[in-house]
PDB file of N, CA and C in Angstrom:
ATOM      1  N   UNK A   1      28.437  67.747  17.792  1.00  0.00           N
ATOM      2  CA  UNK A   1      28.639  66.421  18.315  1.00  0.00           C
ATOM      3  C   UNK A   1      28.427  65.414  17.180  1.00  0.00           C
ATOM      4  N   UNK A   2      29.425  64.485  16.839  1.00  0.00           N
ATOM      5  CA  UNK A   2      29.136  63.465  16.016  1.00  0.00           C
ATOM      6  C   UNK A   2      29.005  62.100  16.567  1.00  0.00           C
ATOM      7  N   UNK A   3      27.649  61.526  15.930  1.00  0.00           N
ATOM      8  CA  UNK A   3      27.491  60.354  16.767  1.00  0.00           C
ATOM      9  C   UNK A   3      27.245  59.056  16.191  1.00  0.00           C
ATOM     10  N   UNK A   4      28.312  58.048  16.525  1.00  0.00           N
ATOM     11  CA  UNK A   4      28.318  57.075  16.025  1.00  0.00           C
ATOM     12  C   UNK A   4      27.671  55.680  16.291  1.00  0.00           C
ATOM     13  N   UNK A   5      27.477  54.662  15.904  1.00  0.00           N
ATOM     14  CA  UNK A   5      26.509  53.558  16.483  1.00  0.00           C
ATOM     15  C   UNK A   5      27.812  52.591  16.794  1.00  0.00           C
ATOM     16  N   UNK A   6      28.602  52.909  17.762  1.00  0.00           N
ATOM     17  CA  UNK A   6      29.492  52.373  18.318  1.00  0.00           C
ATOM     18  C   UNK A   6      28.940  50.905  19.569  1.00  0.00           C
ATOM     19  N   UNK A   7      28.277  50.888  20.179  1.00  0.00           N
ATOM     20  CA  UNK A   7      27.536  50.083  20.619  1.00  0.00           C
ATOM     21  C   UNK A   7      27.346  48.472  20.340  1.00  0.00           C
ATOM     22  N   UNK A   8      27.926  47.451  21.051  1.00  0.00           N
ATOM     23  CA  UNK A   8      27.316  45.881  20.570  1.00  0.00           C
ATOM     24  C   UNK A   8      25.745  45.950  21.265  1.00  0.00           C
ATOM     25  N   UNK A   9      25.069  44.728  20.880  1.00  0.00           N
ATOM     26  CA  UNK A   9      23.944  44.737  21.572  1.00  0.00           C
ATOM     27  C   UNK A   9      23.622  43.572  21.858  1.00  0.00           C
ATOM     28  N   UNK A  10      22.420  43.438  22.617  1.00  0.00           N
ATOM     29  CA  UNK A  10      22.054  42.199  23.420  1.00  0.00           C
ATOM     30  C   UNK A  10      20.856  42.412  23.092  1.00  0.00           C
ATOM     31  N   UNK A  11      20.240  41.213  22.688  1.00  0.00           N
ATOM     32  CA  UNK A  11      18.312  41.198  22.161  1.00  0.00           C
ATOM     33  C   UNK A  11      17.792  39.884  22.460  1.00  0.00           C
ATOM     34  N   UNK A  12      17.239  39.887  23.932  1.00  0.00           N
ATOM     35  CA  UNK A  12      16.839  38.724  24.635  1.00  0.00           C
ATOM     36  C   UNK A  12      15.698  38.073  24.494  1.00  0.00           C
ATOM     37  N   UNK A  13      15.301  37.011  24.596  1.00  0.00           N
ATOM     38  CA  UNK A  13      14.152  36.746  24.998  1.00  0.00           C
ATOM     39  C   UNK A  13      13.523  36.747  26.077  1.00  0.00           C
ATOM     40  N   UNK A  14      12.233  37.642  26.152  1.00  0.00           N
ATOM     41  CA  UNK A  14      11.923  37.692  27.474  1.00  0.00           C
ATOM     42  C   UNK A  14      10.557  36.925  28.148  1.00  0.00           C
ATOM     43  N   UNK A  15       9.588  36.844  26.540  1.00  0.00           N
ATOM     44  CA  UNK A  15       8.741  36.020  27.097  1.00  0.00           C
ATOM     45  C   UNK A  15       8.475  35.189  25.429  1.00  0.00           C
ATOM     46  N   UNK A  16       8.113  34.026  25.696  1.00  0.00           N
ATOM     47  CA  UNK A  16       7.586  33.277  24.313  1.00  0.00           C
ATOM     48  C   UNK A  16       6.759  32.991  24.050  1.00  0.00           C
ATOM     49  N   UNK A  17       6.199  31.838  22.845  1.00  0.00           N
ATOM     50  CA  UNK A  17       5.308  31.131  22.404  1.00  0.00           C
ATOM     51  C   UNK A  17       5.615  30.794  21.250  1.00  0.00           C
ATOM     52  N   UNK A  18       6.545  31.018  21.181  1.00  0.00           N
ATOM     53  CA  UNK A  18       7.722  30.642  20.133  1.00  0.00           C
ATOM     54  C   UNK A  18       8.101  29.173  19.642  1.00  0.00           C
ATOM     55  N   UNK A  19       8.372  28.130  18.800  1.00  0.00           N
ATOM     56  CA  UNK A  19       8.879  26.703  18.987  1.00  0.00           C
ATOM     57  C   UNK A  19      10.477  27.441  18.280  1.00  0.00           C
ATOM     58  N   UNK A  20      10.909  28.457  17.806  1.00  0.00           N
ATOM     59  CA  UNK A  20      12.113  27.921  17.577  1.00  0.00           C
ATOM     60  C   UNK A  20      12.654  29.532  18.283  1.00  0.00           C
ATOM     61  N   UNK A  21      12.416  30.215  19.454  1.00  0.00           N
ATOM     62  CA  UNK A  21      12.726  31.154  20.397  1.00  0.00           C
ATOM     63  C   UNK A  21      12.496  31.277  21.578  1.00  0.00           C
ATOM     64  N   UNK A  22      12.796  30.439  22.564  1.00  0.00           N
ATOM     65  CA  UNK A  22      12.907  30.506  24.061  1.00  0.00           C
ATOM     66  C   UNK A  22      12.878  30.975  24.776  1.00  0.00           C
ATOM     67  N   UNK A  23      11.879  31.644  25.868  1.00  0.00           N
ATOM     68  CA  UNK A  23      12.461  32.559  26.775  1.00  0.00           C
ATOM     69  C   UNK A  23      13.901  32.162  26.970  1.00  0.00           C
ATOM     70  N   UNK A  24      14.636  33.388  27.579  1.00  0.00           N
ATOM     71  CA  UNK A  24      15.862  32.781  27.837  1.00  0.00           C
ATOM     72  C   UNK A  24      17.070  33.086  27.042  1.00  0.00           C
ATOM     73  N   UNK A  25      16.685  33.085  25.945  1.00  0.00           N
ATOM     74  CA  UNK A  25      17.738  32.989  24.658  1.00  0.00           C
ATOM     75  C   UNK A  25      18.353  34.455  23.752  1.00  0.00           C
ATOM     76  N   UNK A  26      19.127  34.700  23.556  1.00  0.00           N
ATOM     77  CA  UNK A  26      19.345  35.821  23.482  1.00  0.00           C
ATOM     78  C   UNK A  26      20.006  35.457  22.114  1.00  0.00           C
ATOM     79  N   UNK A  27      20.697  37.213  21.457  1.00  0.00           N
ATOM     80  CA  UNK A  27      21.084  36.808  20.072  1.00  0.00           C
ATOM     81  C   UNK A  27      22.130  38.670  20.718  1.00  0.00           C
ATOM     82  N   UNK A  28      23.937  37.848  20.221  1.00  0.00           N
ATOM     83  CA  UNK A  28      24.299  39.083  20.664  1.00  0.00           C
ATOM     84  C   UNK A  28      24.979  39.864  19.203  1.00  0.00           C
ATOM     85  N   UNK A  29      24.927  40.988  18.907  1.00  0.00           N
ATOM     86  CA  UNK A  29      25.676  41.666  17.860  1.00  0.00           C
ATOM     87  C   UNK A  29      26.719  42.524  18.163  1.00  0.00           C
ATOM     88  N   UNK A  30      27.540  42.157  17.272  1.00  0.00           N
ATOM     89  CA  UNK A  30      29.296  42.817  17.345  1.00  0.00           C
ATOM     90  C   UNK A  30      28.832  44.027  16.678  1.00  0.00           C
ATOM     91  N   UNK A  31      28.082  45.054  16.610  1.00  0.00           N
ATOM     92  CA  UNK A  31      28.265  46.422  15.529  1.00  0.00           C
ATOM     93  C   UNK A  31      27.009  45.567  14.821  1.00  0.00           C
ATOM     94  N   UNK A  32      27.088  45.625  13.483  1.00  0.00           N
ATOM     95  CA  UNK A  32      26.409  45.013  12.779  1.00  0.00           C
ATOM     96  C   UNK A  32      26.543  43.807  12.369  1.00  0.00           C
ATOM     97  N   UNK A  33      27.419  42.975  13.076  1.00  0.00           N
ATOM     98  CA  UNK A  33      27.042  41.509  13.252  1.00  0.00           C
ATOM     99  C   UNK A  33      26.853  40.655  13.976  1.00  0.00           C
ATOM    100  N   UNK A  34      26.288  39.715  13.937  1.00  0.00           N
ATOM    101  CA  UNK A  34      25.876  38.394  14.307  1.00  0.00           C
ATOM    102  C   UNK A  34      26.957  37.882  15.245  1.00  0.00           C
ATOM    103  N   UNK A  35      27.008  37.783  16.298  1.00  0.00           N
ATOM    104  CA  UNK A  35      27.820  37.106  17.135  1.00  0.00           C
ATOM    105  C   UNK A  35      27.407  35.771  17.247  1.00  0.00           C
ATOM    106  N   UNK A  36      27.743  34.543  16.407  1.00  0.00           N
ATOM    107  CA  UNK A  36      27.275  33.578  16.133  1.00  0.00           C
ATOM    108  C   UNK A  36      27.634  32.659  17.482  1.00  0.00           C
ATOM    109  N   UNK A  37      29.200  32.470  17.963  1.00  0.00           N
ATOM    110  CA  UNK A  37      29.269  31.722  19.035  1.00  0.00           C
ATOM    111  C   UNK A  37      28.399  31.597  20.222  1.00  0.00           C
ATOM    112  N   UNK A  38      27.987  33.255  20.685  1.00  0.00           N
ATOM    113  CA  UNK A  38      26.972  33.859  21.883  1.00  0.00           C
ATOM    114  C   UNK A  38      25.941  33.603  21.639  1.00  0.00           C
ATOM    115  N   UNK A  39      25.257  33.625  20.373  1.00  0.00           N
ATOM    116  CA  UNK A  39      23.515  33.594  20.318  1.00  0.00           C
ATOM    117  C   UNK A  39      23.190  32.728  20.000  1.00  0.00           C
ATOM    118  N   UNK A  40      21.911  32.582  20.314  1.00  0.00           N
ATOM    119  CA  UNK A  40      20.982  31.663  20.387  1.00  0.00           C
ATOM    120  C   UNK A  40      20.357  31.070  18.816  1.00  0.00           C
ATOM    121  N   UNK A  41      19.105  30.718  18.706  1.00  0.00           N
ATOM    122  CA  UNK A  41      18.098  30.853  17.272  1.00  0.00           C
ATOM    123  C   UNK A  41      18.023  32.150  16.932  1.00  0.00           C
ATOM    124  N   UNK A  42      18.099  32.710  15.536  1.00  0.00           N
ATOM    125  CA  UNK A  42      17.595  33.423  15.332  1.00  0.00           C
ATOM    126  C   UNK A  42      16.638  33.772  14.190  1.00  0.00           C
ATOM    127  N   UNK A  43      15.555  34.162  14.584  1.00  0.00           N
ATOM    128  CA  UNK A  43      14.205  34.016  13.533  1.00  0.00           C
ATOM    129  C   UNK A  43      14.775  35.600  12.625  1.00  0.00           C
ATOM    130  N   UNK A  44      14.508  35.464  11.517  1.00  0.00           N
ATOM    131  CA  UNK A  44      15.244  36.650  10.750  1.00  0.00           C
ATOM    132  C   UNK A  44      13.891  37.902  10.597  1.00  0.00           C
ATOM    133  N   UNK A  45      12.712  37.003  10.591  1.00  0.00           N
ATOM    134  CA  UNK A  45      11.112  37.869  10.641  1.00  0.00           C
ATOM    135  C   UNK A  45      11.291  38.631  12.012  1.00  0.00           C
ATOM    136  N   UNK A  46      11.380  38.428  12.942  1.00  0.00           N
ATOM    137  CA  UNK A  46      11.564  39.369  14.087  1.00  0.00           C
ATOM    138  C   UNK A  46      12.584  40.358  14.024  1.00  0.00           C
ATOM    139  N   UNK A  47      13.956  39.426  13.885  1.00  0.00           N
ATOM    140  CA  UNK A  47      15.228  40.572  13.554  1.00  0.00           C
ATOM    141  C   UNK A  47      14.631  41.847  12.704  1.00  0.00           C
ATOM    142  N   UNK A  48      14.316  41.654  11.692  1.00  0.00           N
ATOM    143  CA  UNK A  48      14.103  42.493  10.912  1.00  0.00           C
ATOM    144  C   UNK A  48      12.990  43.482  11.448  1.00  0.00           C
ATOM    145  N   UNK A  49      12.164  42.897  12.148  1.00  0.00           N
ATOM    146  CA  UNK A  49      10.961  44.423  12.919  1.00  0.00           C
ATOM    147  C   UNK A  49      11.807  45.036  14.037  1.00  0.00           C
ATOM    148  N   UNK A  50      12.583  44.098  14.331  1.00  0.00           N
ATOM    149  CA  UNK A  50      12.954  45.180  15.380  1.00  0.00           C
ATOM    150  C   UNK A  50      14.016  45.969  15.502  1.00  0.00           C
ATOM    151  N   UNK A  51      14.902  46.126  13.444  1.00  0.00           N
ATOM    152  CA  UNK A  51      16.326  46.670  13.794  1.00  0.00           C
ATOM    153  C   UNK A  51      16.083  48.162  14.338  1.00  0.00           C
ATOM    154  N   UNK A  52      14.983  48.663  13.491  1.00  0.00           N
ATOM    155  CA  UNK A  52      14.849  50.292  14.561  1.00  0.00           C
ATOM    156  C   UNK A  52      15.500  50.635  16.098  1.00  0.00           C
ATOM    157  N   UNK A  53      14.916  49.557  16.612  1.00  0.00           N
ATOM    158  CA  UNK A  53      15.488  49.216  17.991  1.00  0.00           C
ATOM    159  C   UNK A  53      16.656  49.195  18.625  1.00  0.00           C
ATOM    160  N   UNK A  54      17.167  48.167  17.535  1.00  0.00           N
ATOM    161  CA  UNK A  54      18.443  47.525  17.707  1.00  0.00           C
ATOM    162  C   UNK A  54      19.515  49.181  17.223  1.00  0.00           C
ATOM    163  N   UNK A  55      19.366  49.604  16.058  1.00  0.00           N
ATOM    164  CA  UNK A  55      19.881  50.845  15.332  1.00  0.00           C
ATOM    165  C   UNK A  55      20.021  51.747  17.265  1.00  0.00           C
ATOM    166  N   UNK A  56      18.537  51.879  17.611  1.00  0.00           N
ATOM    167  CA  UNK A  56      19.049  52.784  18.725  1.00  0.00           C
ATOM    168  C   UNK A  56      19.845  52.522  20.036  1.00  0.00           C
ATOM    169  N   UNK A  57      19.884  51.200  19.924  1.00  0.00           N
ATOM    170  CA  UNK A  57      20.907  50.733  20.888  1.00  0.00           C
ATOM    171  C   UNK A  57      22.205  50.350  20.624  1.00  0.00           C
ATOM    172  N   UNK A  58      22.579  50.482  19.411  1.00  0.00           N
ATOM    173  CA  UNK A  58      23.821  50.386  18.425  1.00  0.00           C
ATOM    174  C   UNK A  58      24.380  51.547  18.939  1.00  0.00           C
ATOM    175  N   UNK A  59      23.747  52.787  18.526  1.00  0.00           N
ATOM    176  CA  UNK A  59      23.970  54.284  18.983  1.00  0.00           C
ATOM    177  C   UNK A  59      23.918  54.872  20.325  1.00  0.00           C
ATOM    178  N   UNK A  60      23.745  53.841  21.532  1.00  0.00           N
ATOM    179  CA  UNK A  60      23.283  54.438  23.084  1.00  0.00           C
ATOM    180  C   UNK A  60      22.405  54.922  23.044  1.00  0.00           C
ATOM    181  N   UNK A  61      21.336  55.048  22.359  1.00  0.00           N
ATOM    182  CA  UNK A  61      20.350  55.969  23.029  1.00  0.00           C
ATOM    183  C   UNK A  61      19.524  55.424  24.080  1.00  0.00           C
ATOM    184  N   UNK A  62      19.025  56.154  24.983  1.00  0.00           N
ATOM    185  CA  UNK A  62      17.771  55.716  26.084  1.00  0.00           C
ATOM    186  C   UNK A  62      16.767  56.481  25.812  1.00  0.00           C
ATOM    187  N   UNK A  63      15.849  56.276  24.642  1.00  0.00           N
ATOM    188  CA  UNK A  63      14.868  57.443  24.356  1.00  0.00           C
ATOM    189  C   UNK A  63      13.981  56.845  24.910  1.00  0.00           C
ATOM    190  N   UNK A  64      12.904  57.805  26.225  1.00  0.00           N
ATOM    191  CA  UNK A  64      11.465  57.594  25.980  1.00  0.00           C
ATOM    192  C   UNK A  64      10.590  57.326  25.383  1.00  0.00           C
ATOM    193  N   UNK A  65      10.646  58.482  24.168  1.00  0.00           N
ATOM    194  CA  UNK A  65       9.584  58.262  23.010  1.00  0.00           C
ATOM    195  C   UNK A  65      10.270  56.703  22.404  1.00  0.00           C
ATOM    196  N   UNK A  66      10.889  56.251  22.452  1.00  0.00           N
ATOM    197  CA  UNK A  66      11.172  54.807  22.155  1.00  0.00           C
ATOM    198  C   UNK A  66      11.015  53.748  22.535  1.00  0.00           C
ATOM    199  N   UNK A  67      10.628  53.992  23.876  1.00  0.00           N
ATOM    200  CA  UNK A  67       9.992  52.339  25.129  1.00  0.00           C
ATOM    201  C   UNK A  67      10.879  52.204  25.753  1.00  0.00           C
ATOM    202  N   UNK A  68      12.142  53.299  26.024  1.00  0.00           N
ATOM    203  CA  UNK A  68      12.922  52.738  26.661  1.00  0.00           C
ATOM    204  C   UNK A  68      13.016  52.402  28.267  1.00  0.00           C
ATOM    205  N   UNK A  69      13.035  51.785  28.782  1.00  0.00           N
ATOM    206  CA  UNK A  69      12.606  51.049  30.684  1.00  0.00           C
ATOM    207  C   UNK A  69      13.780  50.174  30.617  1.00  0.00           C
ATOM    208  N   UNK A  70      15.273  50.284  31.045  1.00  0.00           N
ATOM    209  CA  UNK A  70      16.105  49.559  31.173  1.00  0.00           C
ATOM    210  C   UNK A  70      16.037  48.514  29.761  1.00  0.00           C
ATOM    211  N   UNK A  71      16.128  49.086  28.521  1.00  0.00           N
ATOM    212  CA  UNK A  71      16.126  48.389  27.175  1.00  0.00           C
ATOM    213  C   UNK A  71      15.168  48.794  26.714  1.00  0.00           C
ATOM    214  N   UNK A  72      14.921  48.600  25.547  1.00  0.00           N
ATOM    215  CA  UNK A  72      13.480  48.647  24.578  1.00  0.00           C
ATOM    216  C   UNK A  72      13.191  47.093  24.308  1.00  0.00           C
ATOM    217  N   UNK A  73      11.334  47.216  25.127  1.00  0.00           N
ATOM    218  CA  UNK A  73      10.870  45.687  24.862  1.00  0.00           C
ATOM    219  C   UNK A  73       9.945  45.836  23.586  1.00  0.00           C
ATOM    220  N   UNK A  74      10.394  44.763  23.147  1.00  0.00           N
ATOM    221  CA  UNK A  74       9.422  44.876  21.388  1.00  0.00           C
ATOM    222  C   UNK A  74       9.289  43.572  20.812  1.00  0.00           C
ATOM    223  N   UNK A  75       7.866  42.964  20.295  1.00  0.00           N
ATOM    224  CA  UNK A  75       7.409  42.135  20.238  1.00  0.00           C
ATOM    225  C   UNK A  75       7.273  41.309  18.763  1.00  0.00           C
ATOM    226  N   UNK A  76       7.526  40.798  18.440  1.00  0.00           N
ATOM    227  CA  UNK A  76       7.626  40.281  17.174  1.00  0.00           C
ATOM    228  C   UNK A  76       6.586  40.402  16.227  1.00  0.00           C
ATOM    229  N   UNK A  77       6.457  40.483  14.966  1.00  0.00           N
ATOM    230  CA  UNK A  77       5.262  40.342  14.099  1.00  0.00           C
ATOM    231  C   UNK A  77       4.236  39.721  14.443  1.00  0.00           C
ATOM    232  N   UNK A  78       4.594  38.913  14.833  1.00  0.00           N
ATOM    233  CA  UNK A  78       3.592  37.455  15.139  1.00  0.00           C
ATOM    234  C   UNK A  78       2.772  37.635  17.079  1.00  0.00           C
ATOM    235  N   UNK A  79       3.541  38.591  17.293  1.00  0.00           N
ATOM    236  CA  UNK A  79       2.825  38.722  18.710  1.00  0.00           C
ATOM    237  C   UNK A  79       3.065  37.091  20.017  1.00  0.00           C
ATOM    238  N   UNK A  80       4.522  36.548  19.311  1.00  0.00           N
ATOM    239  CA  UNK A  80       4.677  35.176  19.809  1.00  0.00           C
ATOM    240  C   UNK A  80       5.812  35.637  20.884  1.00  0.00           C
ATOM    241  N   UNK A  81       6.293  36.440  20.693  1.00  0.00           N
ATOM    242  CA  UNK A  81       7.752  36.859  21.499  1.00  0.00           C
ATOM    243  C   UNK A  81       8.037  38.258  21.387  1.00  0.00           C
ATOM    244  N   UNK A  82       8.172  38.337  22.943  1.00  0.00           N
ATOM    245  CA  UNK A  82       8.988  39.861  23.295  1.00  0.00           C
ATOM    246  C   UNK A  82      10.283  39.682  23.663  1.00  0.00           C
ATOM    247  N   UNK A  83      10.686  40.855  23.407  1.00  0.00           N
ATOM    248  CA  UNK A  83      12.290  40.555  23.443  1.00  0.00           C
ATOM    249  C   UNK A  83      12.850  42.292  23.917  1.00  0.00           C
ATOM    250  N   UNK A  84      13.740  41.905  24.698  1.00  0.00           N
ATOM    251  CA  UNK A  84      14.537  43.451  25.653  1.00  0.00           C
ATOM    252  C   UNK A  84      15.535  43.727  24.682  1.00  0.00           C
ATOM    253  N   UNK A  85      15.948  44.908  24.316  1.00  0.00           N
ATOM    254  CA  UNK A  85      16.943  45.140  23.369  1.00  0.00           C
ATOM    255  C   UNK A  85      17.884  46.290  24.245  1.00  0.00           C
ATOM    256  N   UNK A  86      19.115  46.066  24.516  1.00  0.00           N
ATOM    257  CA  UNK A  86      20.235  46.432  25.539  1.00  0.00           C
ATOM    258  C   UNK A  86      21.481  46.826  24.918  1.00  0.00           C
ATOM    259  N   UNK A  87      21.765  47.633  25.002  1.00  0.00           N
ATOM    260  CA  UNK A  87      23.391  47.998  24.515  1.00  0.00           C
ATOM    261  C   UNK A  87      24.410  47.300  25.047  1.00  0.00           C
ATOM    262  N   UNK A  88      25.508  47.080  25.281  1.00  0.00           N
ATOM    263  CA  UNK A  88      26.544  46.252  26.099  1.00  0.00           C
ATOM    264  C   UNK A  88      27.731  47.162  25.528  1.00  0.00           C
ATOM    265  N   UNK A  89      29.298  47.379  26.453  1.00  0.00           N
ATOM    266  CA  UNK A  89      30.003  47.747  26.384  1.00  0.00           C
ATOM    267  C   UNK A  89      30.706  46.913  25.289  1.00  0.00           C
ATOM    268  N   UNK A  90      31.787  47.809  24.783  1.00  0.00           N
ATOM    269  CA  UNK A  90      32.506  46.691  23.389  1.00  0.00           C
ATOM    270  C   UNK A  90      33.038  45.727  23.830  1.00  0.00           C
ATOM    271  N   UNK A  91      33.257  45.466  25.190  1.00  0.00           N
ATOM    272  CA  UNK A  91      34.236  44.478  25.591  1.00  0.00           C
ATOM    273  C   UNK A  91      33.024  42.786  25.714  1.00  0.00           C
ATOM    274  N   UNK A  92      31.896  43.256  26.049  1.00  0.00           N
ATOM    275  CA  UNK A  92      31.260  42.424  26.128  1.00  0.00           C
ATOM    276  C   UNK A  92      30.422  41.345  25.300  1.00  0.00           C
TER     277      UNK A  92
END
């Protein structure tokens, strides 16, 4: 089986304390980019802790050993914001 990170994704905000990340606000990626029209702020210190995440939802996975509960929730460096990380169909 060969498996590709075919997958866009969705990486929400779910709770804050944030001044420049909102509950609410989401940030969507085409593959490995930035869907600039769709998303929101994006703090690049969080992006960056959580591409692991993002990588497994690029690829579909729903791993357990990963946090997965309808997305993987994962919290920023700073412990200011959690955020759901979701796969979405390509069309979306």
């Amino acid at each position: 089986m060969k498996l590709e990170p075919g997958k866009n994704v969705k990486i929400e905000v779910i709770r804050s304390e944030c001044d420049l990340m909102k509950s609410g606000d989401a940030v969507y990626l085409k593959g490995p980019v930035l869907d600039r029209e769709k998303s929101g702020p994006v703090c690049v210190t969080a992006l960056l802790s959580l591409y692991p995440w993002v990588m497994g939802a690029r690829f579909g996975i729903e791993s357990d050993h990963l946090g997965w509960n309808d997305g993987y929730v994962v919290c920023c460096p700073d412990k200011l914001v959690d955020f759901r990380i979701t796969f979405l169909d390509n069309e979306d």
